[in-house]
Protein backbone atom coordinates (compact mmCIF):
# COMPACT_ATOMS: atom_id res chain seq x y z
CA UNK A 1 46.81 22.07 76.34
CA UNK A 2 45.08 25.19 75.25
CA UNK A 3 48.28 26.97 74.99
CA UNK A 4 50.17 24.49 72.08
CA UNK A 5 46.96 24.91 70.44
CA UNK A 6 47.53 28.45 70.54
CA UNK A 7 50.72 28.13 69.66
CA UNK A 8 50.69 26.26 67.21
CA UNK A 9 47.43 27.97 65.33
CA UNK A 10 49.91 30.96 65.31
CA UNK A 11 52.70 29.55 63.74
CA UNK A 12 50.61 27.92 60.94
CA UNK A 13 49.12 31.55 60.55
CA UNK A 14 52.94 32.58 59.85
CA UNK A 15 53.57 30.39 57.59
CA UNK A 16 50.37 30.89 55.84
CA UNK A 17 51.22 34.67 55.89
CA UNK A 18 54.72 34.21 54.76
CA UNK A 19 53.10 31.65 51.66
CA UNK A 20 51.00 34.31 50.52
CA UNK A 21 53.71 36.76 50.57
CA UNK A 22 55.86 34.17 48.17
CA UNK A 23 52.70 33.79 46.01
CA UNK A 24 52.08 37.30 45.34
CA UNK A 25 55.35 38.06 43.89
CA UNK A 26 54.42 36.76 40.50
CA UNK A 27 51.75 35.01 39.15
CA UNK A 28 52.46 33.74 35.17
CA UNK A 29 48.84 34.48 34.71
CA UNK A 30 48.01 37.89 35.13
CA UNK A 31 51.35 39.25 35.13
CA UNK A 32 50.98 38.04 31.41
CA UNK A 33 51.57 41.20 28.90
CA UNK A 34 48.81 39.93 26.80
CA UNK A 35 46.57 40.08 29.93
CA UNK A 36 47.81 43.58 31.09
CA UNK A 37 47.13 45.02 27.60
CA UNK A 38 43.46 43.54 27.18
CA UNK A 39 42.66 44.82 31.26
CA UNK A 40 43.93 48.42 30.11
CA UNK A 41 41.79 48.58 26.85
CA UNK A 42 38.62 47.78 28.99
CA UNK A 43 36.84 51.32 30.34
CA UNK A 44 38.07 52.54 33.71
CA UNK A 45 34.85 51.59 35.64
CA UNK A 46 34.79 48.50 33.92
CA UNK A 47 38.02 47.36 35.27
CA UNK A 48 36.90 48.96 38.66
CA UNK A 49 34.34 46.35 38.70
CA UNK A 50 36.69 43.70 37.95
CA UNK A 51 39.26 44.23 40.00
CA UNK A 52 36.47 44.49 42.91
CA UNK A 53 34.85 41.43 41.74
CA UNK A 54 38.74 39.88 42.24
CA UNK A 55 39.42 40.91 45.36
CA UNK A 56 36.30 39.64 46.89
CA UNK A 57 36.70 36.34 45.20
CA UNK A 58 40.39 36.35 46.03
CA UNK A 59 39.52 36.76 49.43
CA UNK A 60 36.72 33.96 49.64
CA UNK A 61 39.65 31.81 48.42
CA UNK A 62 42.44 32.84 50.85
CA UNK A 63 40.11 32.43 53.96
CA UNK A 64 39.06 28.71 52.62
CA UNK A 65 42.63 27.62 52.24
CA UNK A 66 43.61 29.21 55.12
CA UNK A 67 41.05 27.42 57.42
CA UNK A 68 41.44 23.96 55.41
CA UNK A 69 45.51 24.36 55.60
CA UNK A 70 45.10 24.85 59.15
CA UNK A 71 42.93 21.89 59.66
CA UNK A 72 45.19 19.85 57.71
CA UNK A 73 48.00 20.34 60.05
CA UNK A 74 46.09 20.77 63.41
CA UNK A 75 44.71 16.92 62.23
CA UNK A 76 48.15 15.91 61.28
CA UNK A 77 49.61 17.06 64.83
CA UNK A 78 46.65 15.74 66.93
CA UNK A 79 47.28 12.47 65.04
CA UNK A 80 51.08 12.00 65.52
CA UNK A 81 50.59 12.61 69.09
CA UNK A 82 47.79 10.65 69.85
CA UNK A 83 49.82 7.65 67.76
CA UNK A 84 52.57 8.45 70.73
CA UNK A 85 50.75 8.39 73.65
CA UNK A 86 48.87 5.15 72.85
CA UNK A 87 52.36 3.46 73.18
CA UNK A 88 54.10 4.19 69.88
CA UNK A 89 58.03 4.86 69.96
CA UNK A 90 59.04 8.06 68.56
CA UNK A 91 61.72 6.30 67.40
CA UNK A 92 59.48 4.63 64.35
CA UNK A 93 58.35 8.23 63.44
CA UNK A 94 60.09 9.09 59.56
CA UNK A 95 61.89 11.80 58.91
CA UNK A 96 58.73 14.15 58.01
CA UNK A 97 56.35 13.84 60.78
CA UNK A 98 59.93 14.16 63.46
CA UNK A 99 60.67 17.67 61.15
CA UNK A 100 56.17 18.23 61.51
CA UNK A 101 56.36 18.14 64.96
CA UNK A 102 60.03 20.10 65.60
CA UNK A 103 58.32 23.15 63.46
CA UNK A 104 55.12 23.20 65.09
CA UNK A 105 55.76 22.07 68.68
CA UNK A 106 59.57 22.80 69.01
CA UNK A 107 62.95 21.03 68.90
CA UNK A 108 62.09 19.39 72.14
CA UNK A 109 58.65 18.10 71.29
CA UNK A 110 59.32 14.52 72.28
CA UNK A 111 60.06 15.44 76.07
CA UNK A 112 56.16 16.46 75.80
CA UNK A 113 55.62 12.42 75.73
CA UNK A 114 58.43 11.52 78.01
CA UNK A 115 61.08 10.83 75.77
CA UNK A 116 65.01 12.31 75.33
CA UNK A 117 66.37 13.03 72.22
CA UNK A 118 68.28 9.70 71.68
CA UNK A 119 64.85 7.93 71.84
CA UNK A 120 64.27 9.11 68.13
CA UNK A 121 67.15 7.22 67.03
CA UNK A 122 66.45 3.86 68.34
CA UNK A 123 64.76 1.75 71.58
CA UNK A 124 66.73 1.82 74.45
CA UNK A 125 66.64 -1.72 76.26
């Protein structure tokens, strides 16, 4: 149990990571050449100080989404499968929370509750 927990915290992590990476390639704000002119008139330990006063701010930000993001989907998971092993057919699942669970417990997540793959298309009776 401990391990898809594991698991899955690190794959949220990656795709946190890989976010962030996406993110920093351009931001319309301060990549702005109004912006970049008004930061270079400013003194140089003047803009020291800001861009210090950024970074720590930046960071307070990234942990906080981090840590709510990986709530979010930790709740989301917990909450499919607990809907599944109270009784619920994967086969009433929509298309999202089937694609949730293949990318953070696998393409055979559904043999976790018992089930083979053409139980998510409909009962068998």
């Amino acid at each position: 149990m401990s391990d898809i927990k594991e698991k899955l915290k690190q794959k949220i992590k990656q795709k946190l990571q890989k976010e962030k990476e996406e993110k920093k390639k351009y931001d319309p704000l301060f990549d702005n050449p109004t912006f970049v002119e008004m930061k270079n008139s400013l003194p140089v330990e003047e803009q020291q100080k800001y861009e210090e006063q950024g970074k720590y701010m930046y960071a307070q930000l990234d942990e906080f989404d981090e840590k709510g993001e990986m709530n979010a989907a930790i709740d989301t998971v917990s909450q499919i499968k607990l809907m599944l092993r109270s009784g619920m057919h994967p086969s009433y699942l929509d298309k999202e929370e089937r694609e949730f669970l293949t990318n953070y417990l696998g393409k055979e997540w559904y043999k976790e509750f018992g089930y083979l793959e053409n139980d998510l298309n409909r009962i068998n009776m």
